[in-house]
C-alpha atoms as a PDB file:
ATOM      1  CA  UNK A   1      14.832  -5.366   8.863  1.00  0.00           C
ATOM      2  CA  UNK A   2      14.789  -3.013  11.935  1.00  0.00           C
ATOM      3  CA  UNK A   3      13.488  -5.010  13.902  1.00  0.00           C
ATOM      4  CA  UNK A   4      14.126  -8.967  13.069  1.00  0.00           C
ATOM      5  CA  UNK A   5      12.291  -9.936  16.331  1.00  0.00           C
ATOM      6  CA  UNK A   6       8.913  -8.775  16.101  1.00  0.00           C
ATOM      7  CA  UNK A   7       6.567 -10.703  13.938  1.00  0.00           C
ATOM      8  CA  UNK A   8       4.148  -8.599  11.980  1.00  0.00           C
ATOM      9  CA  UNK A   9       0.792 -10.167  11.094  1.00  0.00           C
ATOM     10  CA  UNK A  10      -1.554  -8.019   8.934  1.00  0.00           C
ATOM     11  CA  UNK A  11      -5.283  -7.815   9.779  1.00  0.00           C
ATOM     12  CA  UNK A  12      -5.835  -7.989   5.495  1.00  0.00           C
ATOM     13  CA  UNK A  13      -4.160  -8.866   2.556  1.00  0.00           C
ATOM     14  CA  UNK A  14      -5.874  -6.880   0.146  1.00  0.00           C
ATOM     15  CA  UNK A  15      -8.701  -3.828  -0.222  1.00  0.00           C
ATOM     16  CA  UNK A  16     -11.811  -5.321   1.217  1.00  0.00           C
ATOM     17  CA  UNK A  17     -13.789  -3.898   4.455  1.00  0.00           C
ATOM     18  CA  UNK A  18     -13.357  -5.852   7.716  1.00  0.00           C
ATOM     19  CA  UNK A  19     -15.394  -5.201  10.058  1.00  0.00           C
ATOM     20  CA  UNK A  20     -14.284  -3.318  13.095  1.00  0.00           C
ATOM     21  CA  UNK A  21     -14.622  -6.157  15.938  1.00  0.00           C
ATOM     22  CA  UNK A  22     -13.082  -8.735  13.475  1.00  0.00           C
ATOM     23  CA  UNK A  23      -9.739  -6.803  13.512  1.00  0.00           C
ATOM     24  CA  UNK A  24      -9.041  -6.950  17.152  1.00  0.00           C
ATOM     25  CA  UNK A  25     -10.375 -10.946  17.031  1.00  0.00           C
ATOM     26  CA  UNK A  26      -7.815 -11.140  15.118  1.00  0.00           C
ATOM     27  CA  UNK A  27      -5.725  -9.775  16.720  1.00  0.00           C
ATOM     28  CA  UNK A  28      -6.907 -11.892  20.074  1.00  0.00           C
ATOM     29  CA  UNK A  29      -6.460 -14.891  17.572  1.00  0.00           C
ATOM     30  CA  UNK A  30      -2.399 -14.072  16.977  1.00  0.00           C
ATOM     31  CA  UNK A  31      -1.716 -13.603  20.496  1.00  0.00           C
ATOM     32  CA  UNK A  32      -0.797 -10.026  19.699  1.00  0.00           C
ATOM     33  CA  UNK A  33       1.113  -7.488  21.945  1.00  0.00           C
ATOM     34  CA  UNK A  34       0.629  -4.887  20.543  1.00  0.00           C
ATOM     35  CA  UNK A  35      -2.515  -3.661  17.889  1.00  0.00           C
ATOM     36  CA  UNK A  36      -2.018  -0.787  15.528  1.00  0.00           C
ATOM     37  CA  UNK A  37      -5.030   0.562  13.633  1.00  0.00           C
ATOM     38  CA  UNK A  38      -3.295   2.490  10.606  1.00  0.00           C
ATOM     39  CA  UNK A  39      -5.270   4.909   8.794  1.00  0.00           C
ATOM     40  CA  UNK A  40      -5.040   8.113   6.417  1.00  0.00           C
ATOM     41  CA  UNK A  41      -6.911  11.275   7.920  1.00  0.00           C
ATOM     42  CA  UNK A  42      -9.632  13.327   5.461  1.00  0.00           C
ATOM     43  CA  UNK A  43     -11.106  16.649   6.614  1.00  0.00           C
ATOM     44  CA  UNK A  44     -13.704  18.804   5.165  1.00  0.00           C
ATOM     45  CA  UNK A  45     -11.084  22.056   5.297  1.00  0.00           C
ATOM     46  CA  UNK A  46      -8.131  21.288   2.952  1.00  0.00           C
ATOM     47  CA  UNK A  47      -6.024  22.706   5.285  1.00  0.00           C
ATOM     48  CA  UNK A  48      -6.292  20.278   7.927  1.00  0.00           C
ATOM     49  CA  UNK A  49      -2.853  18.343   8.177  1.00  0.00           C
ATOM     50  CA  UNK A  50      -0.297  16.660  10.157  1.00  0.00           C
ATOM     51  CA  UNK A  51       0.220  13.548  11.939  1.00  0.00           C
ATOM     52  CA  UNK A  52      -1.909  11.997  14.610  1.00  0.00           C
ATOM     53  CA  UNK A  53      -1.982   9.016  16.857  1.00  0.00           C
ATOM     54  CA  UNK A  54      -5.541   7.730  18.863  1.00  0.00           C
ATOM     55  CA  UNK A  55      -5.227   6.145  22.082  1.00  0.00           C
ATOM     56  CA  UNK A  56      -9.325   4.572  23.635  1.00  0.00           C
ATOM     57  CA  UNK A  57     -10.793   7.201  25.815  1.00  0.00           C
ATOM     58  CA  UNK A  58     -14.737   7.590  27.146  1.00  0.00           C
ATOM     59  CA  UNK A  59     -14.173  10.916  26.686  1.00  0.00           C
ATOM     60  CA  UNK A  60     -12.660  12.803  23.676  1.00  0.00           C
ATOM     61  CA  UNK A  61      -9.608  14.991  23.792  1.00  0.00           C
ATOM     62  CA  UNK A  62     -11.407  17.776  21.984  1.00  0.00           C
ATOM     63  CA  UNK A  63     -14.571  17.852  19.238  1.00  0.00           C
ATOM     64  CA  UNK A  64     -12.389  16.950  16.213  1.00  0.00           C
ATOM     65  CA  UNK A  65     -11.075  13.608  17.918  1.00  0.00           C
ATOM     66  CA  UNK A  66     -15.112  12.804  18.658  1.00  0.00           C
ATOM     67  CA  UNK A  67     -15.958  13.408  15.096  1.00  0.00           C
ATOM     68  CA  UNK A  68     -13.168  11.047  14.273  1.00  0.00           C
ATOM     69  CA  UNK A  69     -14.344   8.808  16.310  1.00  0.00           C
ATOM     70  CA  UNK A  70     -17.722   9.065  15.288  1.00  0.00           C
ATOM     71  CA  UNK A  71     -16.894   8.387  12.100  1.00  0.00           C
ATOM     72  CA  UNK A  72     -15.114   5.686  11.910  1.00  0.00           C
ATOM     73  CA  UNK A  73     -17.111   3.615  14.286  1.00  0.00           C
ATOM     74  CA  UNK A  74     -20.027   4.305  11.753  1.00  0.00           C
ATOM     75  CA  UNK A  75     -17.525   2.349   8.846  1.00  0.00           C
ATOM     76  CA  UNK A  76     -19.635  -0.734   9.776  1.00  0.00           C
ATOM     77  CA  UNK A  77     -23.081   0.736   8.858  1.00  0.00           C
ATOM     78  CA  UNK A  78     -21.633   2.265   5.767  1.00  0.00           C
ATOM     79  CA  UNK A  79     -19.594  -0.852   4.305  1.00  0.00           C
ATOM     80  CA  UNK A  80     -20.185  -3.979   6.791  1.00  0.00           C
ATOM     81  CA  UNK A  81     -23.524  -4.231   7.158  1.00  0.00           C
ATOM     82  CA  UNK A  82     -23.405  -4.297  10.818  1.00  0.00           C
ATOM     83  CA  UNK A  83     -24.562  -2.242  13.520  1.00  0.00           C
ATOM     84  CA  UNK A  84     -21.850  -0.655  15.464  1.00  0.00           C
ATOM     85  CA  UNK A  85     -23.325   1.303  18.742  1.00  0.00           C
ATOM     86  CA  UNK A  86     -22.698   4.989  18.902  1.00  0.00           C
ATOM     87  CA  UNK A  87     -20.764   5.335  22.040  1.00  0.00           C
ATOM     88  CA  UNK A  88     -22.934   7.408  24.373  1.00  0.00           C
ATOM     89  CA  UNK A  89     -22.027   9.588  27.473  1.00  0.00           C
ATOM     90  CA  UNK A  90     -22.527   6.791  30.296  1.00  0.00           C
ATOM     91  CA  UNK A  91     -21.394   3.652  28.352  1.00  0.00           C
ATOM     92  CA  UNK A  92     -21.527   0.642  30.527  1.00  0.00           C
ATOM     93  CA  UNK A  93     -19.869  -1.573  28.941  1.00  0.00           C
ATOM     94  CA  UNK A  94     -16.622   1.020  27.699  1.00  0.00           C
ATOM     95  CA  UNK A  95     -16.609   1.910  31.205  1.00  0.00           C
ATOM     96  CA  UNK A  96     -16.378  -1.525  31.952  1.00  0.00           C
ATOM     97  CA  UNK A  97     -13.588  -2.105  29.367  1.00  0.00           C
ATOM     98  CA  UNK A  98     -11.607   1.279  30.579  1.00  0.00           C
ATOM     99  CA  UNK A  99     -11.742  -0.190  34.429  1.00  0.00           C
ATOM    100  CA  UNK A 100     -10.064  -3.388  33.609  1.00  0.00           C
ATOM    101  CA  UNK A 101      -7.383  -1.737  30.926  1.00  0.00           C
ATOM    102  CA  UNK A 102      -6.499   0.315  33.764  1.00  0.00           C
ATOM    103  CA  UNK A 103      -6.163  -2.681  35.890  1.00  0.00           C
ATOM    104  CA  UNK A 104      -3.840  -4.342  33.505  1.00  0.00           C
ATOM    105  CA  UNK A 105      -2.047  -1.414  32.497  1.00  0.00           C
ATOM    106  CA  UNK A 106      -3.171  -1.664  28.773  1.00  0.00           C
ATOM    107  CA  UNK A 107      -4.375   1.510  28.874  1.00  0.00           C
ATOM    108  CA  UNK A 108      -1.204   3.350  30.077  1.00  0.00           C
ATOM    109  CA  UNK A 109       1.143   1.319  27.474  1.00  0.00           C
ATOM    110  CA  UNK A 110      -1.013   2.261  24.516  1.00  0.00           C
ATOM    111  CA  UNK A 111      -0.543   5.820  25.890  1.00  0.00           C
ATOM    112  CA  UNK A 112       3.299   5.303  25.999  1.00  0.00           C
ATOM    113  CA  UNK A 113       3.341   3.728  22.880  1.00  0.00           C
ATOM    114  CA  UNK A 114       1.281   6.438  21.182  1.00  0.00           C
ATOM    115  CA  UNK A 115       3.821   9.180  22.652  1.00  0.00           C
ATOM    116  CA  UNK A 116       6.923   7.177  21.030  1.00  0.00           C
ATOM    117  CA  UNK A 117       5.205   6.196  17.598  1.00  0.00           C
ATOM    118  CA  UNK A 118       4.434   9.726  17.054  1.00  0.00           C
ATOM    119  CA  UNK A 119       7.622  11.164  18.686  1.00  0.00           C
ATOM    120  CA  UNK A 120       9.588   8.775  16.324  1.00  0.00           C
ATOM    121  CA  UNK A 121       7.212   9.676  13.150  1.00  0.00           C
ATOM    122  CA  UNK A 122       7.753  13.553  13.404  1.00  0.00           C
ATOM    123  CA  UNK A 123      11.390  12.549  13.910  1.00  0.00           C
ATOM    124  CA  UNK A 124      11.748  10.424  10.792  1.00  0.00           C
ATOM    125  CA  UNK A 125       9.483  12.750   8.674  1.00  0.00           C
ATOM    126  CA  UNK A 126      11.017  15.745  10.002  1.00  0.00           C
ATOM    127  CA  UNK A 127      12.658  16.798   6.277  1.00  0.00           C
ATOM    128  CA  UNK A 128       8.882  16.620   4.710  1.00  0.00           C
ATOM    129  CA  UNK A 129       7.529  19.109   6.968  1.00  0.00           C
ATOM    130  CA  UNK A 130       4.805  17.189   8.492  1.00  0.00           C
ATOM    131  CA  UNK A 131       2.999  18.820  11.259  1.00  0.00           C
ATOM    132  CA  UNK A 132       2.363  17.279  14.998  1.00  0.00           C
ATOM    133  CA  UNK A 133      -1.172  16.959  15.134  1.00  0.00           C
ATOM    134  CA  UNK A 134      -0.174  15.248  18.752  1.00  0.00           C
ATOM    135  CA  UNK A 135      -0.977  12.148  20.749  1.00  0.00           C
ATOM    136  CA  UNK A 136      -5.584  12.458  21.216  1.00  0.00           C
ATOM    137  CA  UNK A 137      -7.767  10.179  22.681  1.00  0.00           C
ATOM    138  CA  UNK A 138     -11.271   9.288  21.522  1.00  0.00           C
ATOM    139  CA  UNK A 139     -13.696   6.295  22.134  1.00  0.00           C
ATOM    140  CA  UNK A 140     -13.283   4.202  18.941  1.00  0.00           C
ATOM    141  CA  UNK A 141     -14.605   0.775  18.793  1.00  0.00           C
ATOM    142  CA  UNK A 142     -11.765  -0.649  16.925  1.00  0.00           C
ATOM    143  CA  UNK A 143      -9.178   0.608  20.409  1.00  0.00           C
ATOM    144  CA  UNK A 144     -12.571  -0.675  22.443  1.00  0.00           C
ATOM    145  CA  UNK A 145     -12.231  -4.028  21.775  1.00  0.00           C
ATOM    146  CA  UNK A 146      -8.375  -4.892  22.276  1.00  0.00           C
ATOM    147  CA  UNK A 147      -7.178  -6.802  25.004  1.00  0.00           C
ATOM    148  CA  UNK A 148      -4.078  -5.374  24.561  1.00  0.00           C
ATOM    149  CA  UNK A 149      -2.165  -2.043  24.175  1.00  0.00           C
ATOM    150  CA  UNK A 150      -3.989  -0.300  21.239  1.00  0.00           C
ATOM    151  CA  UNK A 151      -3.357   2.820  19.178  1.00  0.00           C
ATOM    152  CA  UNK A 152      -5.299   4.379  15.870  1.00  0.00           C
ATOM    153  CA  UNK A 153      -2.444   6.303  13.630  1.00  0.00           C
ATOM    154  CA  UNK A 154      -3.816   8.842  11.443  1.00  0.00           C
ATOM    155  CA  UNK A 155      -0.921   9.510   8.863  1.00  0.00           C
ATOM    156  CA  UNK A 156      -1.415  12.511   7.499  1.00  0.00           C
ATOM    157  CA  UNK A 157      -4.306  13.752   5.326  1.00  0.00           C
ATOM    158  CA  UNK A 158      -5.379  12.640   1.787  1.00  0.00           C
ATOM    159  CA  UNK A 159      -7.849  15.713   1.690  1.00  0.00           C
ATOM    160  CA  UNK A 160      -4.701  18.228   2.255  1.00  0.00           C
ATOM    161  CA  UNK A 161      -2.855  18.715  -1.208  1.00  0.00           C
ATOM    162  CA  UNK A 162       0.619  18.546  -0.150  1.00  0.00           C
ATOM    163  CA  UNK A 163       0.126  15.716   2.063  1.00  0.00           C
ATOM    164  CA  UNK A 164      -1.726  13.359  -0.673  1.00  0.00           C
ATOM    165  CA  UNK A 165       1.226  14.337  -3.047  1.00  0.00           C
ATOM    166  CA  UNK A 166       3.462  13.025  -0.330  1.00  0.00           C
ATOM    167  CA  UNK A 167       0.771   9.732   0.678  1.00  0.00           C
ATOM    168  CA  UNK A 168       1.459   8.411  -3.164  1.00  0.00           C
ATOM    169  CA  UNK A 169       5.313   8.500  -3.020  1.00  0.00           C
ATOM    170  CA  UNK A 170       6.862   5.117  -2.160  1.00  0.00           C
ATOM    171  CA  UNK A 171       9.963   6.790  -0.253  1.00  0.00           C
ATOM    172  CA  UNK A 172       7.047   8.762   1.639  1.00  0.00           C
ATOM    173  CA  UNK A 173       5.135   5.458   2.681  1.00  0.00           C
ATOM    174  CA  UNK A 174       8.245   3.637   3.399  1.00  0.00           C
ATOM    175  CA  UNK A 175       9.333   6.688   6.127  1.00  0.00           C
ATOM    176  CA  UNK A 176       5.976   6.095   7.597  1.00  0.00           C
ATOM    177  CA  UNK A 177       6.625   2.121   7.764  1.00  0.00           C
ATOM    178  CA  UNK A 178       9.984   3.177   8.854  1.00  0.00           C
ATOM    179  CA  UNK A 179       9.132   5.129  11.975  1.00  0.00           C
ATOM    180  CA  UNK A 180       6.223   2.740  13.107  1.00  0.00           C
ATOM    181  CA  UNK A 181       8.699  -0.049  12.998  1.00  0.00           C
ATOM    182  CA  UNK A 182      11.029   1.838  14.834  1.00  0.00           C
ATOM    183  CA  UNK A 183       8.822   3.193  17.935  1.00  0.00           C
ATOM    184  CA  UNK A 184       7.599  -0.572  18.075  1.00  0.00           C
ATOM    185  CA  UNK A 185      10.985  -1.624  18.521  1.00  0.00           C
ATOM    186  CA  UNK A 186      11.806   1.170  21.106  1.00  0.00           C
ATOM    187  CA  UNK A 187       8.057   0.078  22.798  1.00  0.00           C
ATOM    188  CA  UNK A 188       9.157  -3.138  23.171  1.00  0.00           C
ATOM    189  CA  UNK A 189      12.914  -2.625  24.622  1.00  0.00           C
ATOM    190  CA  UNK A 190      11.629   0.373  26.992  1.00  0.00           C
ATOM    191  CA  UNK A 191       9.017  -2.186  28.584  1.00  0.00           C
ATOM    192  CA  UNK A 192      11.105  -4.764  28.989  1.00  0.00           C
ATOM    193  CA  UNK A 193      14.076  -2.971  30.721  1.00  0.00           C
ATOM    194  CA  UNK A 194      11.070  -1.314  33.520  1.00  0.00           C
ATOM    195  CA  UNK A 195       9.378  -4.650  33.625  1.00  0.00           C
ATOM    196  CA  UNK A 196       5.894  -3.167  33.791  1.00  0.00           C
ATOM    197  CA  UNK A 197       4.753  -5.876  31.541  1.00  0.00           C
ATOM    198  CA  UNK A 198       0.851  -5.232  30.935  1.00  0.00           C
ATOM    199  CA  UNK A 199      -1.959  -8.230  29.913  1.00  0.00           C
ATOM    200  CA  UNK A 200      -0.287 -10.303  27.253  1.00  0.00           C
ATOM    201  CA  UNK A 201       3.023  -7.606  27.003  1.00  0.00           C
ATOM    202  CA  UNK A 202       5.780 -10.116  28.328  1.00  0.00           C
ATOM    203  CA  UNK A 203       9.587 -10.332  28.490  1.00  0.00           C
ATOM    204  CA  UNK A 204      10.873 -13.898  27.297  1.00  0.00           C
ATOM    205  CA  UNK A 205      14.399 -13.601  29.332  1.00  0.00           C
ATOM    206  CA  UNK A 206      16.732 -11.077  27.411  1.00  0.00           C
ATOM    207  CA  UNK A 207      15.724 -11.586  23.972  1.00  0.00           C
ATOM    208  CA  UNK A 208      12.813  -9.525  22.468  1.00  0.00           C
ATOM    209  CA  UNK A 209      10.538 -11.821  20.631  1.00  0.00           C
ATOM    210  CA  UNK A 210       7.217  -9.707  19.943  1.00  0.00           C
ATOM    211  CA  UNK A 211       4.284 -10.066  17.722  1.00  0.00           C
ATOM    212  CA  UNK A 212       2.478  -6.463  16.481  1.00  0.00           C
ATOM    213  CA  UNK A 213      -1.061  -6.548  14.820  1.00  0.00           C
ATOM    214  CA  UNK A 214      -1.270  -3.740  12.653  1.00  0.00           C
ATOM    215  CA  UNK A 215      -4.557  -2.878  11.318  1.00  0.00           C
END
């Protein structure tokens, strides 16, 4: 283990749809620090690739991170059965939710962690030739909902080829597991030597004893 310290709890054991407020209640439930949404990207054009990591935003960083987000906030419709609101230009309540993470900080740390977890995946992935898609924002309902620093990783594309070649290797997967587990260690060591310790991001003396939600 890279990182003996940080307890791991995983949102599902197995392939079943959970639906998109659950995961973060879960992650409320484990007293989580830290709440990664991991997903596999799919586009239309089959060249679309690279790697991509979603930070909670009213606005989108550009038309293909909307569509994203579009998208997967409609996954409740689709497979829960529940009716997730399409986020519309003057949201209330994600306005709401964007004033207080900026309060607490939660907003800037998911930004920081989003910058290391993809510097640290282009890093560690460097010899496979994945692109940098880069660090986007977008207002997804899953990143809406946390209390507490929140990213969405999009590893990669399952529509590209190459890429979906790469997705079913186990050395491949592991690299990905590899650099998340890495940046969340760095994460976690960078915030506790500044001391900007955001809502439910603490230091416990010197010893780094974190809990990370991924999704």
């Amino acid at each position: 283990k890279i990182a003996p310290n940080i307890k791991v709890y995983l949102t599902r054991d197995s392939d079943y749809f959970l639906p998109l407020p659950k995961r973060t209640e879960l992650a409320k439930e484990y007293q989580a620090d830290l709440f990664i949404s991991l997903h596999v990207n799919a586009n239309r054009s089959k060249k679309a690739q690279g790697f991509s990591v979603y930070t909670l935003s009213e606005k989108a960083s550009d038309d293909a991170a909307a569509l994203l987000a579009e998208q997967e906030n409609a996954s409740d419709i689709l497979f829960g059965g529940a009716e997730t609101p399409v986020p519309i230009k003057n949201d209330e309540m994600l306005t709401f939710v964007l004033a207080d993470l900026s309060m607490t900080a939660s907003l800037q740390h998911s930004l920081e962690f989003g910058r290391i977890s993809l510097s640290a995946a282009l890093t560690n992935l460097k010899k496979y030739g994945i692109a940098r898609e880069g660090l986007k924002r977008a207002n997804f309902v899953v990143l809406r909902s946390a209390e507490m620093p929140a990213v969405l990783v999009e590893a990669c594309y399952v529509s590209n080829s190459r890429e979906e070649k790469l997705l079913d290797q186990k050395e491949f997967r592991n690299s990905i597991a590899y650099s998340i587990a890495s940046s969340i260690k760095e994460y976690f060591a960078e915030i506790g030597e500044t001391r900007q310790t955001p809502h439910r991001v603490y230091q416990q003396e010197a010893k780094l004893d974190r809990s990370a939600a991924p999704d």
